[in-house]
Each structure stands twice: as C-alpha cells, then as structure tokens.
C-alpha atoms as a PDB file:
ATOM      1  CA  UNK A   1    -149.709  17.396-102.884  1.00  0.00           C
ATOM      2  CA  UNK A   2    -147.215  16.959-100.204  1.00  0.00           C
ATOM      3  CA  UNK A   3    -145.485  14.486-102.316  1.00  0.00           C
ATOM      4  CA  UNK A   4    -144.875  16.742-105.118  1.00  0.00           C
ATOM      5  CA  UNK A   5    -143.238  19.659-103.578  1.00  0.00           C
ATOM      6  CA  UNK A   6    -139.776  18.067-102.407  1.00  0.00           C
ATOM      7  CA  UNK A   7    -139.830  16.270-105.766  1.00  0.00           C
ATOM      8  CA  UNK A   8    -140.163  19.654-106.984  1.00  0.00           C
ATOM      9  CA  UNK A   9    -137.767  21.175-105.216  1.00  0.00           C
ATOM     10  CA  UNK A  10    -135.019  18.822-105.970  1.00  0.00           C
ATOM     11  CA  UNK A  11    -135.874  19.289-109.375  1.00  0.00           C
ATOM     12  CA  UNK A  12    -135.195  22.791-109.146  1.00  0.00           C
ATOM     13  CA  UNK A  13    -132.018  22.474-107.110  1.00  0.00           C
ATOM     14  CA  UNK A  14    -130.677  19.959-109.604  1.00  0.00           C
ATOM     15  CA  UNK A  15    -131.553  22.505-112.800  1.00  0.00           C
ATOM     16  CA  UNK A  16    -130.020  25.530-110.880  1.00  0.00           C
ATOM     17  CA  UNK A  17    -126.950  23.061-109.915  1.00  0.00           C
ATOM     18  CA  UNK A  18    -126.572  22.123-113.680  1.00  0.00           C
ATOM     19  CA  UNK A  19    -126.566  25.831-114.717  1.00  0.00           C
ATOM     20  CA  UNK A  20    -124.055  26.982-111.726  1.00  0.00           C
ATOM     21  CA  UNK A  21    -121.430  23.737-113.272  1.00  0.00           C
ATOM     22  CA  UNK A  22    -122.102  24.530-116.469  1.00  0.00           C
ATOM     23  CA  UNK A  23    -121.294  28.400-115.967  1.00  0.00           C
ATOM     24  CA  UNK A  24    -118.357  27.315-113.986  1.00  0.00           C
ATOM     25  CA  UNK A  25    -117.309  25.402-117.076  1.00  0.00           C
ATOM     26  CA  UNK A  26    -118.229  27.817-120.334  1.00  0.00           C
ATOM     27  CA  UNK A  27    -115.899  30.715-117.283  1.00  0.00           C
ATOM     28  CA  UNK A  28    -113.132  28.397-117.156  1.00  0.00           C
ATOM     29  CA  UNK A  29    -112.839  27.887-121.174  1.00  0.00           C
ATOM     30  CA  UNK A  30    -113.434  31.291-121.788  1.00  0.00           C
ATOM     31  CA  UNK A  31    -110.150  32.363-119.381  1.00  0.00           C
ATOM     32  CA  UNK A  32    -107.609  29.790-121.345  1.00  0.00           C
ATOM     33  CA  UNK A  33    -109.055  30.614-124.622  1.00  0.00           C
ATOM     34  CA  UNK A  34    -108.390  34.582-123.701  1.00  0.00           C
ATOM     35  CA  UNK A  35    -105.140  33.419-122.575  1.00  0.00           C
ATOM     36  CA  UNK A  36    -104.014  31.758-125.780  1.00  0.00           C
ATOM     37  CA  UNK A  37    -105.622  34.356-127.938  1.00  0.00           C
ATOM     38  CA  UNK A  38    -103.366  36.957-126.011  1.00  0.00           C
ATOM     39  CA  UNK A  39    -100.544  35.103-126.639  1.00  0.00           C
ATOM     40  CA  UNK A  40    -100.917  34.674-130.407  1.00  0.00           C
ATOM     41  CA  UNK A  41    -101.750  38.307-130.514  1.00  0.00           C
ATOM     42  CA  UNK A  42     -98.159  38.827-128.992  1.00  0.00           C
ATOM     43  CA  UNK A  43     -96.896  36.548-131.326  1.00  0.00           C
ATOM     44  CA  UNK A  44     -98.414  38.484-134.292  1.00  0.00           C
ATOM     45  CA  UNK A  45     -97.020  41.623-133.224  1.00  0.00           C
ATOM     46  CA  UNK A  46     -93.524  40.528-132.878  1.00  0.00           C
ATOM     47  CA  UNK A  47     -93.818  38.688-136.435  1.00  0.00           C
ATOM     48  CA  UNK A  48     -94.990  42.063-137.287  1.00  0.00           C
ATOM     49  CA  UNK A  49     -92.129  43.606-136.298  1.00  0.00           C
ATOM     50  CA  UNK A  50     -89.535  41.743-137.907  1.00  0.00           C
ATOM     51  CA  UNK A  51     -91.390  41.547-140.866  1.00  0.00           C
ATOM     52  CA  UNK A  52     -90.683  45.328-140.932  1.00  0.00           C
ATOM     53  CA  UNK A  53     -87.029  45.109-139.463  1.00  0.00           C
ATOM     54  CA  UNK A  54     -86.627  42.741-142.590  1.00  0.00           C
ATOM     55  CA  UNK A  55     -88.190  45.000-144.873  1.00  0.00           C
ATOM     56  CA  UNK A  56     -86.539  47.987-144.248  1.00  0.00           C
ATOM     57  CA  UNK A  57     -82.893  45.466-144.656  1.00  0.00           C
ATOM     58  CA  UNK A  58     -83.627  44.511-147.722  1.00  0.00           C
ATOM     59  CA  UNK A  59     -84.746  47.759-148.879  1.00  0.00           C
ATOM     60  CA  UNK A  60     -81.162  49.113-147.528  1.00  0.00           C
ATOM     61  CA  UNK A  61     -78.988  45.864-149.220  1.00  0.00           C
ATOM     62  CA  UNK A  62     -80.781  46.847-152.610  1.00  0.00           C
ATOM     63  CA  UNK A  63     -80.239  50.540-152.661  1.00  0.00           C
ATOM     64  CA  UNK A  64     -77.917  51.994-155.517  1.00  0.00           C
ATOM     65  CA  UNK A  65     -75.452  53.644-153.047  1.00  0.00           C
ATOM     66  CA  UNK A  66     -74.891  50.739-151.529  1.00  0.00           C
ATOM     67  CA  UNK A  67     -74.230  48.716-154.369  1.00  0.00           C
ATOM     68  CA  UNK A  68     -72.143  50.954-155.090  1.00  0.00           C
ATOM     69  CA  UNK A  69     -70.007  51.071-151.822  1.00  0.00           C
ATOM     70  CA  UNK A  70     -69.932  47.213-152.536  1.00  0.00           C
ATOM     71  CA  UNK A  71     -68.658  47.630-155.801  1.00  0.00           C
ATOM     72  CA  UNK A  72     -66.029  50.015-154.542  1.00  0.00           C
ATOM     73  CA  UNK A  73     -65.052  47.789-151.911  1.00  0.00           C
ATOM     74  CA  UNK A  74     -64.184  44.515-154.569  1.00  0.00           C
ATOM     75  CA  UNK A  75     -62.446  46.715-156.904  1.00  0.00           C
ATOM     76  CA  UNK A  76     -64.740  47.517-159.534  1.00  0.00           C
ATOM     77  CA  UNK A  77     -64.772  51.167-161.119  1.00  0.00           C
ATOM     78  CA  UNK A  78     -67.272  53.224-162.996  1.00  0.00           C
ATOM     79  CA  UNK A  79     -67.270  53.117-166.988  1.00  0.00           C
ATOM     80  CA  UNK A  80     -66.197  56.561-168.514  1.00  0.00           C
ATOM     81  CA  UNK A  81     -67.301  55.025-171.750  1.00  0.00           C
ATOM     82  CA  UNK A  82     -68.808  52.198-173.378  1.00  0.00           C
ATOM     83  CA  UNK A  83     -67.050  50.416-176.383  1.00  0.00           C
ATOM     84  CA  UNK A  84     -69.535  48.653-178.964  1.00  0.00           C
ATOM     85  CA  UNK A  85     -67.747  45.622-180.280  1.00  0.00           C
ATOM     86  CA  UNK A  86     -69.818  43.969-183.390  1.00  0.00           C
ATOM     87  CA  UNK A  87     -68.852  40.330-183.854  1.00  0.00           C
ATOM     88  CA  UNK A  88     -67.142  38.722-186.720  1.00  0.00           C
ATOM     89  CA  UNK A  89     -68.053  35.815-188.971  1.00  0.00           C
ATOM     90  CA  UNK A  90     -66.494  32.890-188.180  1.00  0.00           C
ATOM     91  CA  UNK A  91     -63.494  32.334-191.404  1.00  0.00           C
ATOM     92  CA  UNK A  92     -65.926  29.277-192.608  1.00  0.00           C
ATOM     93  CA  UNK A  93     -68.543  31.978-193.526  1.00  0.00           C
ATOM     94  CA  UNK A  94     -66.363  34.306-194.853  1.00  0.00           C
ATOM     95  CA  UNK A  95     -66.464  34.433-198.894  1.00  0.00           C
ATOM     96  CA  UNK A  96     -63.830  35.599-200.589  1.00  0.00           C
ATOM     97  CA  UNK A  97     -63.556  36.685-204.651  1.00  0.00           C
ATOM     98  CA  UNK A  98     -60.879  32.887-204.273  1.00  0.00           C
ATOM     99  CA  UNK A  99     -61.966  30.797-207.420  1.00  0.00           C
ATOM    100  CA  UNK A 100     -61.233  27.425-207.532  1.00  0.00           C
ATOM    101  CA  UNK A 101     -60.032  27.549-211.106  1.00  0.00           C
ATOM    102  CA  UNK A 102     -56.733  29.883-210.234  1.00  0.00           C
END
C-alpha cells in the first residue's frame, strides 16, 4: 500500500501541473487574440469613418448647386429657351416632280 501512494501522488502533481501549463497557455492566447481583435475593431471604426467622410463628398460633388457653381465657373450659361431643330433628308432622298423625259 505504501508503494501506491507516492505513485499516486506524483500522478496527481503531474495532472494538476498539466492543467496549471495548460491554463497558462489557453491565458496567454486569449490576451494576443484580445489584442488583435482590439485592433481590427479600431481599424473598423476608422474605415467607418471615412466611409462616411467619403459619403457625405460625394453626396456634396453631385449636388445641383454645385454643378452649377462648376458650370458657372467654365463659362457655361443657363438656356432661356430651347430650339427644336428637325433634320433634313439627305439631297439623295429628296424626290423632286424632275422627269427624266424633259
């Protein structure tokens, strides 16, 4: 009986060892795997953010006043009126009352 106690015991020491590395471990990847999730998290946000910035620049560049600032600025005026122009048919479609017998 003697025999089996210290065997015993060592087998005890050895389990609880095991457990106390393998905490230490599962701690240790836990702490760089909260570290790197923080980080994309910061990442995201600023992404975020100028995904907005952008949004709210394009939304600015495609507004009708300032289209029309631009226009100002390269010379271009406002229509007072509109002209309708209806196209003509080219002289080789054109018939005339022409006979060739004249």
């Amino acid at each position: 009986m003697k025999n089996k106690k210290p065997k015993l015991l060592i087998l005890i020491t050895g389990i609880i060892g095991a457990l106390f590395l393998s905490q230490l471990v599962i701690s240790y990847s836990l702490a760089t795997t909260g570290g790197k999730m923080r980080q994309l998290e910061e990442k995201s946000q600023k992404l975020e953010e100028q995904k907005r910035l952008l949004s709210e620049e394009i939304n600015q560049m495609g507004s009708l006043s300032r289209i029309a600032e631009k226009a100002q600025d390269i010379g271009l005026v406002k229509v007072s009126s509109v002209i309708h122009l209806t196209p003509q048919l080219p002289v080789a479609l054109e018939t005339n009352n022409l006979s060739p017998n004249r």
